[in-house]
N, C-alpha and C. Protein backbone atom coordinates (compact mmCIF):
# COMPACT_ATOMS: atom_id res chain seq x y z
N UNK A 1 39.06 27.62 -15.72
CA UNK A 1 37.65 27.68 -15.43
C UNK A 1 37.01 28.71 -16.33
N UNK A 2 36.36 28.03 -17.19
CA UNK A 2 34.93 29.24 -18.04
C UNK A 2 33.76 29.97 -17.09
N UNK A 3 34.08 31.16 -17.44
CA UNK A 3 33.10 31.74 -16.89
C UNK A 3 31.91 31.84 -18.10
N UNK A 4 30.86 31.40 -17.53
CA UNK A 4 28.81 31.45 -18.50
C UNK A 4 28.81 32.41 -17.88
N UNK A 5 27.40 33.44 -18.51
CA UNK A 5 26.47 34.19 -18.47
C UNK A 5 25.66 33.60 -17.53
N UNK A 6 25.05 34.80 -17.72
CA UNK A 6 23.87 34.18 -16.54
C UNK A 6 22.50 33.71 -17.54
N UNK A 7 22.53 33.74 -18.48
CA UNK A 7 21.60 33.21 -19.74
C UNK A 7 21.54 32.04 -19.63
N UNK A 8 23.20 31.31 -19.56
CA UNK A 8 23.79 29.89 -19.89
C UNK A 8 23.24 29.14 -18.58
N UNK A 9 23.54 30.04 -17.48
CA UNK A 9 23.39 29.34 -16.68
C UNK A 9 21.64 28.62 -16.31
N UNK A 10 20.84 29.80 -16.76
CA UNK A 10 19.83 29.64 -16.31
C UNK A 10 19.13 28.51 -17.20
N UNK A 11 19.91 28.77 -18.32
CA UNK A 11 19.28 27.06 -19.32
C UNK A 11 19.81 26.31 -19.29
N UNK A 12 20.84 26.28 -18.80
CA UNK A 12 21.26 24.99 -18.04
C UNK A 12 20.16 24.28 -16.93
N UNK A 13 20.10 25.13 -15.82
CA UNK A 13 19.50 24.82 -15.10
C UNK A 13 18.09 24.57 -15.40
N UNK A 14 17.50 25.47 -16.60
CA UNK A 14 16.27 24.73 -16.67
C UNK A 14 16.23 23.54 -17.56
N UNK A 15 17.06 23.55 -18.48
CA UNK A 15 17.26 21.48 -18.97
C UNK A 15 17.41 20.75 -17.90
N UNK A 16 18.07 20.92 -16.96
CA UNK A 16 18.01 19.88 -15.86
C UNK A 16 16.91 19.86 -14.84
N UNK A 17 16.04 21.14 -14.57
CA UNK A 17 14.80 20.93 -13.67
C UNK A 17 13.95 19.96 -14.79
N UNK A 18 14.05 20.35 -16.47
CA UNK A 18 12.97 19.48 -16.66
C UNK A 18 13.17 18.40 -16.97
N UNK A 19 14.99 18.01 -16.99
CA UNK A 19 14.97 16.24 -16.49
C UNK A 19 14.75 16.09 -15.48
N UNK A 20 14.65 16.45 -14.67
CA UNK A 20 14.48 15.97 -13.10
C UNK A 20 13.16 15.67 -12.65
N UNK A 21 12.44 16.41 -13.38
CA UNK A 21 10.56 16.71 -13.35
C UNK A 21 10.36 15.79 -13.89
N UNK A 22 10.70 14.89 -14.86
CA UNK A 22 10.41 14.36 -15.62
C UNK A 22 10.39 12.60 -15.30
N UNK A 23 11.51 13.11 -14.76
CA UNK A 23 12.63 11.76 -13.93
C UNK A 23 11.39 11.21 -12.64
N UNK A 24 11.21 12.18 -11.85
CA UNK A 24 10.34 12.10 -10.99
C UNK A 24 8.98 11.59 -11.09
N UNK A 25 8.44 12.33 -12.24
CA UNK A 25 7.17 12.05 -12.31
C UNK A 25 7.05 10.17 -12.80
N UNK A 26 8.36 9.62 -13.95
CA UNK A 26 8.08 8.67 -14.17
C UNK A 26 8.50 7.66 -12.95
N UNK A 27 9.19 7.78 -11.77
CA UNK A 27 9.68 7.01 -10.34
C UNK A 27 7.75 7.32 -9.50
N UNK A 28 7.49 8.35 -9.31
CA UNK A 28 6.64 8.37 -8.43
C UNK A 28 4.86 7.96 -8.88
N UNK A 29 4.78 8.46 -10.26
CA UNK A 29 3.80 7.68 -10.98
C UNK A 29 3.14 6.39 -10.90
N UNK A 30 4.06 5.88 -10.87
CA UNK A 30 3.51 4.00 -10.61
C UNK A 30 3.47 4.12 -9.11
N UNK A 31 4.37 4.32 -8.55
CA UNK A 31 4.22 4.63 -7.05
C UNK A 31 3.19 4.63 -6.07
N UNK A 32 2.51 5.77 -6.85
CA UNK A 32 1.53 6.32 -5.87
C UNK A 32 0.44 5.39 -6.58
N UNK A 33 0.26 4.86 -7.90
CA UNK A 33 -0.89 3.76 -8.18
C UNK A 33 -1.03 2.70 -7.22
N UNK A 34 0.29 2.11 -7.35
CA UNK A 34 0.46 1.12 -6.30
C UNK A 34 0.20 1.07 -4.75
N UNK A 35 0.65 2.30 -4.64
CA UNK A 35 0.31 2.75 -3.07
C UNK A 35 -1.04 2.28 -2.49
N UNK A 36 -1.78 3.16 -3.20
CA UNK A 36 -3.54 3.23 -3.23
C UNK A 36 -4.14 2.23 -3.24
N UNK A 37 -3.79 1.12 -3.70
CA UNK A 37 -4.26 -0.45 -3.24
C UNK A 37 -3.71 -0.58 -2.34
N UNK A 38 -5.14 -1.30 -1.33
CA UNK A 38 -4.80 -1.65 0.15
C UNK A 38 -3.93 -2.97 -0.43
N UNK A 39 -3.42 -3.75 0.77
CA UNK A 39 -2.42 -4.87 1.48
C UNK A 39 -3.69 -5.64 0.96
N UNK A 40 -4.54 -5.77 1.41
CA UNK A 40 -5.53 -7.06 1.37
C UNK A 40 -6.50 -6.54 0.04
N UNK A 41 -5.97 -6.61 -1.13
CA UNK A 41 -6.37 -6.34 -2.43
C UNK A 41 -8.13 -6.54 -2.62
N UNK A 42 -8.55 -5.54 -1.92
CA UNK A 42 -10.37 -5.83 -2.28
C UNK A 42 -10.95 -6.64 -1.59
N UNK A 43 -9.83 -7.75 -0.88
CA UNK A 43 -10.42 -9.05 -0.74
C UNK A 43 -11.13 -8.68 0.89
N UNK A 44 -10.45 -8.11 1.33
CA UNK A 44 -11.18 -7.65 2.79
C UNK A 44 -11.30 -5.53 3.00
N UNK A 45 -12.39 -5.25 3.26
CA UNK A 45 -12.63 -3.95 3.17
C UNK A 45 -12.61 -3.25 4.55
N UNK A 46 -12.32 -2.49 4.66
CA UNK A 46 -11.84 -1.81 6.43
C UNK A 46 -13.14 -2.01 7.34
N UNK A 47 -13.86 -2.26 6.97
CA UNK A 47 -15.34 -2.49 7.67
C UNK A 47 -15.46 -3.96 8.23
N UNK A 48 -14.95 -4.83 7.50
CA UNK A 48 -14.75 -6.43 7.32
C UNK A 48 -13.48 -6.59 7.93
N UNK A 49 -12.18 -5.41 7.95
CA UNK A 49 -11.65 -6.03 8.40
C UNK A 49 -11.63 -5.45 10.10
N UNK A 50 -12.47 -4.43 10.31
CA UNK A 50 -12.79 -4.14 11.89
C UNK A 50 -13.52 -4.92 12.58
N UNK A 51 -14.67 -5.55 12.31
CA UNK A 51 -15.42 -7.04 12.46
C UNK A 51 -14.25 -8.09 12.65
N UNK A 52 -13.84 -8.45 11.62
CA UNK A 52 -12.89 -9.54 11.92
C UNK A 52 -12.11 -9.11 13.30
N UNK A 53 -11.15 -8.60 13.51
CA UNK A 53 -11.05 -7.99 14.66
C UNK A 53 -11.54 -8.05 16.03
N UNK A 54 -12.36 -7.41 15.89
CA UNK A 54 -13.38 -7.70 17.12
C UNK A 54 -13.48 -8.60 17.48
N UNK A 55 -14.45 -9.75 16.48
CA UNK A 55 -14.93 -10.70 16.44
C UNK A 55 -13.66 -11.83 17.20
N UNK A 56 -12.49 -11.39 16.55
CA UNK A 56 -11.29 -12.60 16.88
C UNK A 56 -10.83 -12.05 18.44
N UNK A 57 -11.06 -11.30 18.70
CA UNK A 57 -10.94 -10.33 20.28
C UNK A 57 -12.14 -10.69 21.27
N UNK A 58 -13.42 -11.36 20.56
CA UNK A 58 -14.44 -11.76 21.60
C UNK A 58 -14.31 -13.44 21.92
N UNK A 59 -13.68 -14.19 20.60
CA UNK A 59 -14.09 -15.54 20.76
C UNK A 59 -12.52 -15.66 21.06
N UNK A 60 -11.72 -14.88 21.12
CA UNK A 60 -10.44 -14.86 22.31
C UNK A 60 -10.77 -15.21 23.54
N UNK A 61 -11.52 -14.06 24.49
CA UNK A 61 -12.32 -13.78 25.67
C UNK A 61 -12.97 -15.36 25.97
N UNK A 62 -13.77 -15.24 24.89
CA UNK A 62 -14.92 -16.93 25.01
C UNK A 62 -14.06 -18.15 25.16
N UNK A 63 -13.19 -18.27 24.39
CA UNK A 63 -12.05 -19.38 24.62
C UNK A 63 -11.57 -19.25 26.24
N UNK A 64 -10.90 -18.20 26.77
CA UNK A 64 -10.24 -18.26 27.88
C UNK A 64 -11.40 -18.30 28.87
N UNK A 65 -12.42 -18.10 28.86
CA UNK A 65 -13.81 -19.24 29.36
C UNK A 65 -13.67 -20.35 29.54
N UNK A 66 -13.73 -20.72 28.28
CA UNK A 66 -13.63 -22.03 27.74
C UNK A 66 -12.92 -22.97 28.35
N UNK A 67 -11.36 -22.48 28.47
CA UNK A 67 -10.76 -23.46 29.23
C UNK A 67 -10.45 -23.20 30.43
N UNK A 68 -11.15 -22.23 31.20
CA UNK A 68 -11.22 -22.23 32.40
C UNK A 68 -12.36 -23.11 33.02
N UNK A 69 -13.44 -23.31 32.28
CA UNK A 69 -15.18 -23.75 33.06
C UNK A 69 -14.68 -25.51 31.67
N UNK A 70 -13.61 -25.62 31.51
CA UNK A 70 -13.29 -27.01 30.44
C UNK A 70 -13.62 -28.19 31.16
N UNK A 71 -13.51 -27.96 32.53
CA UNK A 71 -13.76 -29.56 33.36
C UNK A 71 -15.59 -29.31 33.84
N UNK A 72 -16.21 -28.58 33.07
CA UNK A 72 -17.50 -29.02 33.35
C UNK A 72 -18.47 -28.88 32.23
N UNK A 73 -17.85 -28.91 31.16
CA UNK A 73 -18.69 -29.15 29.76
C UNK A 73 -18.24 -30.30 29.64
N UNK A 74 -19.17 -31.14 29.00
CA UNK A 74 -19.52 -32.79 29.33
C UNK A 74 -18.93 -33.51 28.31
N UNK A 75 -17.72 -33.41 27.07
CA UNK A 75 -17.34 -34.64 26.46
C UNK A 75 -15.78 -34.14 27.62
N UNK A 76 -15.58 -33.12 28.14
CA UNK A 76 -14.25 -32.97 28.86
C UNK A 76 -14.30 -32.97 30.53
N UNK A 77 -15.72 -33.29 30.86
CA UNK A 77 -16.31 -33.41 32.44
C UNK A 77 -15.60 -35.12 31.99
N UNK A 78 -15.65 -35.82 30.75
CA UNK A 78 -15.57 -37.32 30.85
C UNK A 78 -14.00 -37.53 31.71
N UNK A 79 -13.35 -36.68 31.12
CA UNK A 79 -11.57 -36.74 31.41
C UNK A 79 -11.51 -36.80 33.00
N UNK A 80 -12.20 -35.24 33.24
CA UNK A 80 -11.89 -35.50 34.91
C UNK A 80 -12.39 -36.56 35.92
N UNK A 81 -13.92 -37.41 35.26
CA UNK A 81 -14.17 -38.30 36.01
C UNK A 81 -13.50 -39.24 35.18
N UNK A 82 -13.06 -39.65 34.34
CA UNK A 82 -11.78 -41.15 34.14
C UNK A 82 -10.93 -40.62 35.30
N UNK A 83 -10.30 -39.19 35.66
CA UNK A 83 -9.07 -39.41 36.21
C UNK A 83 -9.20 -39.70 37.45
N UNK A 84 -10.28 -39.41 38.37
CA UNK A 84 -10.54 -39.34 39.62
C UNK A 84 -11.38 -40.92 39.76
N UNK A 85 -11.25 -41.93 38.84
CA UNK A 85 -11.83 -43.09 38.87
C UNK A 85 -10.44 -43.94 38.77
N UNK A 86 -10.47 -44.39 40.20
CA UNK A 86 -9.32 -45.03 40.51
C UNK A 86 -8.47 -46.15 39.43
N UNK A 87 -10.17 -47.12 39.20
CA UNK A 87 -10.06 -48.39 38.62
C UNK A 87 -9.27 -48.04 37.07
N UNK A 88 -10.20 -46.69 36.60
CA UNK A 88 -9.98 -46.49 35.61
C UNK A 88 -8.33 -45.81 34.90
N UNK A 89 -8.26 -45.25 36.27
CA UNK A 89 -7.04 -44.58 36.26
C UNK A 89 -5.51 -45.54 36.04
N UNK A 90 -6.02 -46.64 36.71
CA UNK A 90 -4.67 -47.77 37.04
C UNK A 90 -4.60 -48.85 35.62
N UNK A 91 -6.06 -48.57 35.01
CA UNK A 91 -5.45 -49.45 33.89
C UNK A 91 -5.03 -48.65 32.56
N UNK A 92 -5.19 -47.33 32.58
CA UNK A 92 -5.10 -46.25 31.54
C UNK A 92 -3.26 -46.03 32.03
N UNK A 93 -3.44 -46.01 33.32
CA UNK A 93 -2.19 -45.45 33.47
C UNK A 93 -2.20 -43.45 34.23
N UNK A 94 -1.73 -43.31 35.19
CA UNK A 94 -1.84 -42.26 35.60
C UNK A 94 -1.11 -41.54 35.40
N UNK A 95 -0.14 -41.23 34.20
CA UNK A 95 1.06 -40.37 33.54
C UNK A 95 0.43 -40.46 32.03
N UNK A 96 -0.62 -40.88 32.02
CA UNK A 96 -0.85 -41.17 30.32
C UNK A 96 -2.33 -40.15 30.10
N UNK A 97 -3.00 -40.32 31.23
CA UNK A 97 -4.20 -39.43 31.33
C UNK A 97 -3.95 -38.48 31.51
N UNK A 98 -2.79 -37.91 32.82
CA UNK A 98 -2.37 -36.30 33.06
C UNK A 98 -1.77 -36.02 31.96
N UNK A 99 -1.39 -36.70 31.05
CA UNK A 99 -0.44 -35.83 29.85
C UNK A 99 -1.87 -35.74 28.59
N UNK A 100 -2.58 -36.65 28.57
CA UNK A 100 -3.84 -36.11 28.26
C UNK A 100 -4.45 -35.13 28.55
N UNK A 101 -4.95 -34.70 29.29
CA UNK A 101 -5.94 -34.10 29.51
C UNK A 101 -4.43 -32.75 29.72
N UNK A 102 -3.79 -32.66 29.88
CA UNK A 102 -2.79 -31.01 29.23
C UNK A 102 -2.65 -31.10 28.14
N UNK A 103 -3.14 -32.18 26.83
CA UNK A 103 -2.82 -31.73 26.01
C UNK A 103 -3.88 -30.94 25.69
N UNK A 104 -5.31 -31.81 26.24
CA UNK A 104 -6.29 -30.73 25.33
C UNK A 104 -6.21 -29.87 25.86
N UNK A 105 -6.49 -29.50 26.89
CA UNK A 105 -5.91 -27.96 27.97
C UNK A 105 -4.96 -27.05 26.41
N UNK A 106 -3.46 -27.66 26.36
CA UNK A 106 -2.60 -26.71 25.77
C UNK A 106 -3.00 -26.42 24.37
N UNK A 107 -3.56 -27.53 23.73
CA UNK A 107 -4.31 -27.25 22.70
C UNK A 107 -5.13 -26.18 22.36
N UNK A 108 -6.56 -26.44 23.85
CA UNK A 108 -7.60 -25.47 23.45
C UNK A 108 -6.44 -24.00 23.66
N UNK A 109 -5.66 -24.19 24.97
CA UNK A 109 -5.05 -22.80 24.93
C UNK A 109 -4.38 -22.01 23.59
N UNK A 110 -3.21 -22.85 22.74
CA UNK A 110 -3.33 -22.51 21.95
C UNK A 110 -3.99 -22.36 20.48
N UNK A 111 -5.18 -22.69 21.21
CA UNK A 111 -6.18 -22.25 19.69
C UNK A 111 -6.83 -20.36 20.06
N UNK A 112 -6.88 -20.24 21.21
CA UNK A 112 -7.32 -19.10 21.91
C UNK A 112 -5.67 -18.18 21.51
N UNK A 113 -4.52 -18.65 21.55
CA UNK A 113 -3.84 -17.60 21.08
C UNK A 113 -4.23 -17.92 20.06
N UNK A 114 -3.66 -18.34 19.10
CA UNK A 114 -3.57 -18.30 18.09
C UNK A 114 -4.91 -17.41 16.80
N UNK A 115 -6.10 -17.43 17.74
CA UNK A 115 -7.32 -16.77 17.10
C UNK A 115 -6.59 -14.67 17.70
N UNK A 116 -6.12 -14.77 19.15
CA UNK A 116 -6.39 -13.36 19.47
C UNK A 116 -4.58 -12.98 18.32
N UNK A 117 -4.13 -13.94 18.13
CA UNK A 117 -3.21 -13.12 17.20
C UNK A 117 -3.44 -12.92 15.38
N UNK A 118 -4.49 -13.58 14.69
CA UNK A 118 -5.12 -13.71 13.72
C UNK A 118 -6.04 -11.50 13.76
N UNK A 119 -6.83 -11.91 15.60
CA UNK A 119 -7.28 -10.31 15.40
C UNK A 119 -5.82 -8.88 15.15
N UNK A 120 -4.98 -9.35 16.31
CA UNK A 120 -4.18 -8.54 15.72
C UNK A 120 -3.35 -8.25 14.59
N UNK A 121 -3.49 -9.34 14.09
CA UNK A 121 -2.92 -9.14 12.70
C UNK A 121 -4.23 -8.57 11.82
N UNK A 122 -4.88 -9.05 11.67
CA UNK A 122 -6.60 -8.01 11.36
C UNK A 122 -5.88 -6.19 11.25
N UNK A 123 -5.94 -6.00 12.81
CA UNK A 123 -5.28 -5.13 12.57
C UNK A 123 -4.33 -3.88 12.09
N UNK A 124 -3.77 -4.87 12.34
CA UNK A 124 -2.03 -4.47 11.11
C UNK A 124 -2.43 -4.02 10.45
N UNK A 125 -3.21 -4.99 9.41
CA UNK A 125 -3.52 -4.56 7.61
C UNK A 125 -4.44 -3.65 7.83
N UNK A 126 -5.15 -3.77 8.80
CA UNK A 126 -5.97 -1.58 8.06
C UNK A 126 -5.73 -1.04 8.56
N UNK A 127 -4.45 -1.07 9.77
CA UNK A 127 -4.04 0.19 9.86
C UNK A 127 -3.01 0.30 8.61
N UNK A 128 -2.01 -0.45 8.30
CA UNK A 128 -1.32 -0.12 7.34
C UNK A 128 -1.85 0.06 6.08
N UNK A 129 -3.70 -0.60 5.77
CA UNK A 129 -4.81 0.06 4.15
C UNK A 129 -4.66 1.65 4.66
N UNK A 130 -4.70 2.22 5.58
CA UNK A 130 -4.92 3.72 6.11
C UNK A 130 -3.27 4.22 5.62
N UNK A 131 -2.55 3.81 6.31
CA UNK A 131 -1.33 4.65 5.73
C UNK A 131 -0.74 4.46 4.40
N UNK A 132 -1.04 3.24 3.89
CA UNK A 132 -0.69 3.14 2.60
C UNK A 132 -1.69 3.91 1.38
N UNK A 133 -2.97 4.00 1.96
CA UNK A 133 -3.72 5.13 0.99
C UNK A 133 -3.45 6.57 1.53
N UNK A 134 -2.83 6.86 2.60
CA UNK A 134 -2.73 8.15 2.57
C UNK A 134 -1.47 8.46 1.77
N UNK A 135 -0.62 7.93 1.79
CA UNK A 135 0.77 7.92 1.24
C UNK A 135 0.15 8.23 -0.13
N UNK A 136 -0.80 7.05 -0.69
CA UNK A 136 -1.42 7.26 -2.07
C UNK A 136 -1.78 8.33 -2.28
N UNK A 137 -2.10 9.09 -1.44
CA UNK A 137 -2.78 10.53 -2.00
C UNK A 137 -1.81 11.47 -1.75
N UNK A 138 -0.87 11.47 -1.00
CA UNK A 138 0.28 12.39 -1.49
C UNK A 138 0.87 12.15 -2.01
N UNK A 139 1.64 11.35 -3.14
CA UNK A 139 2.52 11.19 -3.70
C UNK A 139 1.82 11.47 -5.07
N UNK A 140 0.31 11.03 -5.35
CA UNK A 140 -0.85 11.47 -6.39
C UNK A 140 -0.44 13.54 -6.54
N UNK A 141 -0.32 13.63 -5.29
CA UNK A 141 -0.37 15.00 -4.76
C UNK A 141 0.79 16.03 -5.28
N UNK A 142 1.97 14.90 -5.25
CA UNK A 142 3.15 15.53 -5.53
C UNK A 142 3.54 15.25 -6.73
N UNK A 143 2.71 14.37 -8.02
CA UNK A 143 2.89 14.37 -8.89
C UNK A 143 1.95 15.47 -9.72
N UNK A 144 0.78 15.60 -9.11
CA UNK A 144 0.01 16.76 -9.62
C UNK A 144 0.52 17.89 -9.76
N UNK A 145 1.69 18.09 -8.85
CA UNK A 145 2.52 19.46 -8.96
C UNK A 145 3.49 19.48 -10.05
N UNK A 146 4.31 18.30 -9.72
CA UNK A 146 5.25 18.18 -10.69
C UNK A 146 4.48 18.35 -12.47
N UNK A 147 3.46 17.76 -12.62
CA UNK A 147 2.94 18.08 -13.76
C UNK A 147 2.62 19.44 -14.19
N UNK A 148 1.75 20.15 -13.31
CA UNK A 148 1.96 21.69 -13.05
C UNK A 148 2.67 22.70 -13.41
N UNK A 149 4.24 21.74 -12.90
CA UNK A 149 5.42 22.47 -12.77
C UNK A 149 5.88 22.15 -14.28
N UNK A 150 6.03 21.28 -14.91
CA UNK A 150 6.29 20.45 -16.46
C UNK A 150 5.48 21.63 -17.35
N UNK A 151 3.87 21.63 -17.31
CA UNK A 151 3.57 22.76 -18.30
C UNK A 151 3.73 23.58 -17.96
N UNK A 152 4.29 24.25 -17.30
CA UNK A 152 5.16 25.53 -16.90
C UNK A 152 6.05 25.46 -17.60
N UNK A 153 7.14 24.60 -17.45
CA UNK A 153 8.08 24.62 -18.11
C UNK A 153 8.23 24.36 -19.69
N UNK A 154 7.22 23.43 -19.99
CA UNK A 154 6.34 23.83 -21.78
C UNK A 154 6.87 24.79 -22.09
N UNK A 155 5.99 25.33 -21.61
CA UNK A 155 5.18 26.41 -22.00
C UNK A 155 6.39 27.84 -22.21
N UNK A 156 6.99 28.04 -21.22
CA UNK A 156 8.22 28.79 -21.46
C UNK A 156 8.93 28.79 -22.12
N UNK A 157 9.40 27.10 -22.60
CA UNK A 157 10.08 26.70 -23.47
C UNK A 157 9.26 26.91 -24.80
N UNK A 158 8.11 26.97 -24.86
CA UNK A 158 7.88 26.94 -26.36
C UNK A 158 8.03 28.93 -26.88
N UNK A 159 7.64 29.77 -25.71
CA UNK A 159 7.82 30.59 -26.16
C UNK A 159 8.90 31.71 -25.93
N UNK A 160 9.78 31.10 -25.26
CA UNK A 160 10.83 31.54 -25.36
C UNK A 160 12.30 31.12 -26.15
N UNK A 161 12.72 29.85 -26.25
CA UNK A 161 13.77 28.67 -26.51
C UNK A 161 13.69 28.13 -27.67
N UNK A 162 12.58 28.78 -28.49
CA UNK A 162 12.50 27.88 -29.88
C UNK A 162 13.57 28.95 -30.59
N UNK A 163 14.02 29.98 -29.96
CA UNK A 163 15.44 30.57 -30.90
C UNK A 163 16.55 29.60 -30.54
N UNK A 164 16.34 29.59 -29.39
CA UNK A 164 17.82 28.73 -29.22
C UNK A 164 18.01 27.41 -30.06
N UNK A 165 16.97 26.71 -30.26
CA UNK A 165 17.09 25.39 -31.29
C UNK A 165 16.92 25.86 -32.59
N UNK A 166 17.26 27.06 -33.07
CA UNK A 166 17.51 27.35 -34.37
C UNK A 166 16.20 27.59 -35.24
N UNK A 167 14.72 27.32 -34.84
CA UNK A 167 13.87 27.61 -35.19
C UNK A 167 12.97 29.17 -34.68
N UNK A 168 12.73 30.21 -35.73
CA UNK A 168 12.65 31.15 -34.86
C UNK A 168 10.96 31.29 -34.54
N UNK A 169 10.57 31.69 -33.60
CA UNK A 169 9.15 32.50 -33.61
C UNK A 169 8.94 33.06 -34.23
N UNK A 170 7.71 32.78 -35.12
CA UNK A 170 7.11 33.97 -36.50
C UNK A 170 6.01 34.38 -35.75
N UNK A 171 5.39 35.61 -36.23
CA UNK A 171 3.67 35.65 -36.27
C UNK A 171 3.41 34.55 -37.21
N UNK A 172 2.39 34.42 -37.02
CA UNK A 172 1.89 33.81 -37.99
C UNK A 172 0.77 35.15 -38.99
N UNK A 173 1.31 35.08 -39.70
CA UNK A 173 0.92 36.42 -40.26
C UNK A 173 0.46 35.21 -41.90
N UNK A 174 -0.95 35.87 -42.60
CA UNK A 174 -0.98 35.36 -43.79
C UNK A 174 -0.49 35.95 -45.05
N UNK A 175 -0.46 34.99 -46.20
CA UNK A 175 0.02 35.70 -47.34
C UNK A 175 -1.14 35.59 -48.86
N UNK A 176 -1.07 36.20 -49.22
CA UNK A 176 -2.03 36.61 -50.15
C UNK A 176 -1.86 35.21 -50.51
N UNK A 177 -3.10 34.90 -51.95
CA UNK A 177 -2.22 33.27 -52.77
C UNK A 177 -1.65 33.78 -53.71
N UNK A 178 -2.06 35.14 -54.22
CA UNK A 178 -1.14 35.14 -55.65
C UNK A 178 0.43 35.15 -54.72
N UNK A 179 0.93 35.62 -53.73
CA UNK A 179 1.90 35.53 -53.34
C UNK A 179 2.67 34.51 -52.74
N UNK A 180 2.00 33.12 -53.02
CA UNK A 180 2.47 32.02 -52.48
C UNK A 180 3.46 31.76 -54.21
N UNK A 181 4.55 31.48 -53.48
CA UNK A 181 5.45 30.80 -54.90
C UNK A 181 5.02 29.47 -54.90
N UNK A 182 4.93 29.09 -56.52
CA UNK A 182 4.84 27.69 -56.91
C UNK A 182 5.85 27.40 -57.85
N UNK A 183 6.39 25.90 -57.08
CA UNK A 183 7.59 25.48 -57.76
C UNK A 183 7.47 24.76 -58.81
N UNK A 184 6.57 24.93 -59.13
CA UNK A 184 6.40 24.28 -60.29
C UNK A 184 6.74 24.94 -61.64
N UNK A 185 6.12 26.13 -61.07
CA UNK A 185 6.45 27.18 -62.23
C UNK A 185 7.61 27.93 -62.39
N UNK A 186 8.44 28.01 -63.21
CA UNK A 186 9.67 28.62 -63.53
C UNK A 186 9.50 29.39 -64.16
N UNK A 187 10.85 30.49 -63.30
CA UNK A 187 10.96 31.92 -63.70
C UNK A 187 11.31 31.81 -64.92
């Protein structure tokens, strides 16, 4: 086992924070873009989709009306007087009308679910536009750091580490021109 300095160690460790920073920023980057678009891409806005909602939560309500007060709105008042019309009943058939008149029954019923589960699904998607943009803004959040943290690490690196890659830190100090050599000219 080699024992490093504690020099070695520490540039070690900082080549690998700034792969890791780096690593990160390009995984969470697209990430958090993506995030930030709601589920229902523009096409419905949290306002539109709280209306919808509602709206599918009232004509829920109105439906289960509907087919409760169904034998006295008048193209389905027709059903109950065919069925209670004897004559009419015996030549229709009295297993052919009762399975009629449950179908529209099960029908209208399931059109009444089927609308109050349309609201809850309404739902769903803005509550999940809400958590999926909040997510968007922290992960925006945690890349803002990581960037932060990157010109930090620049920045150290430029003014400390450019010995270690063999290039050293000068002043930049100027030089006269007569003191610039030209190769052109031979001694």
């Amino acid at each position: 086992m080699s024992l490093t300095t504690l020099k070695d160690d520490l540039l070690k460790e900082f080549r690998e924070e700034r792969v890791m920073i780096n690593d990160q920023i390009e995984l969470l980057d697209p990430l958090a873009t993506s995030l930030r678009r709601p589920a229902a891409q523009r096409l419905l806005s949290s306002s539109t989709l709280v209306l919808t909602e509602f709206s599918c939560y009232i004509i829920s309500l109105g439906g289960v009306a509907f087919v409760a007060l169904m034998h006295k709105i008048y193209p389905f008042k027709a059903l109950s007087e065919i069925f209670y019309n004897t004559s009419l009943r015996n030549t229709v058939g009295a297993p052919n009308l009762l399975y009629l008149i449950l179908a529209i029954y099960g029908l209208a019923a399931l059109t009444v679910i089927f609308i109050f589960i349309m609201g809850r699904m309404a739902r769903e998607i803005r509550l999940k536009n809400d958590i999926l943009n909040m997510a968007g803004k922290d992960i925006k959040t945690i890349v803002g750091q990581h960037l932060e943290r990157k010109a930090a690490l620049d920045t150290i690196e430029q003014r400390h580490l450019l010995g270690m890659s063999g290039v050293s830190p000068t002043m930049n100090t100027r030089s006269a021109v007569n003191e610039v050599m030209n190769p052109g000219y031979g001694d």
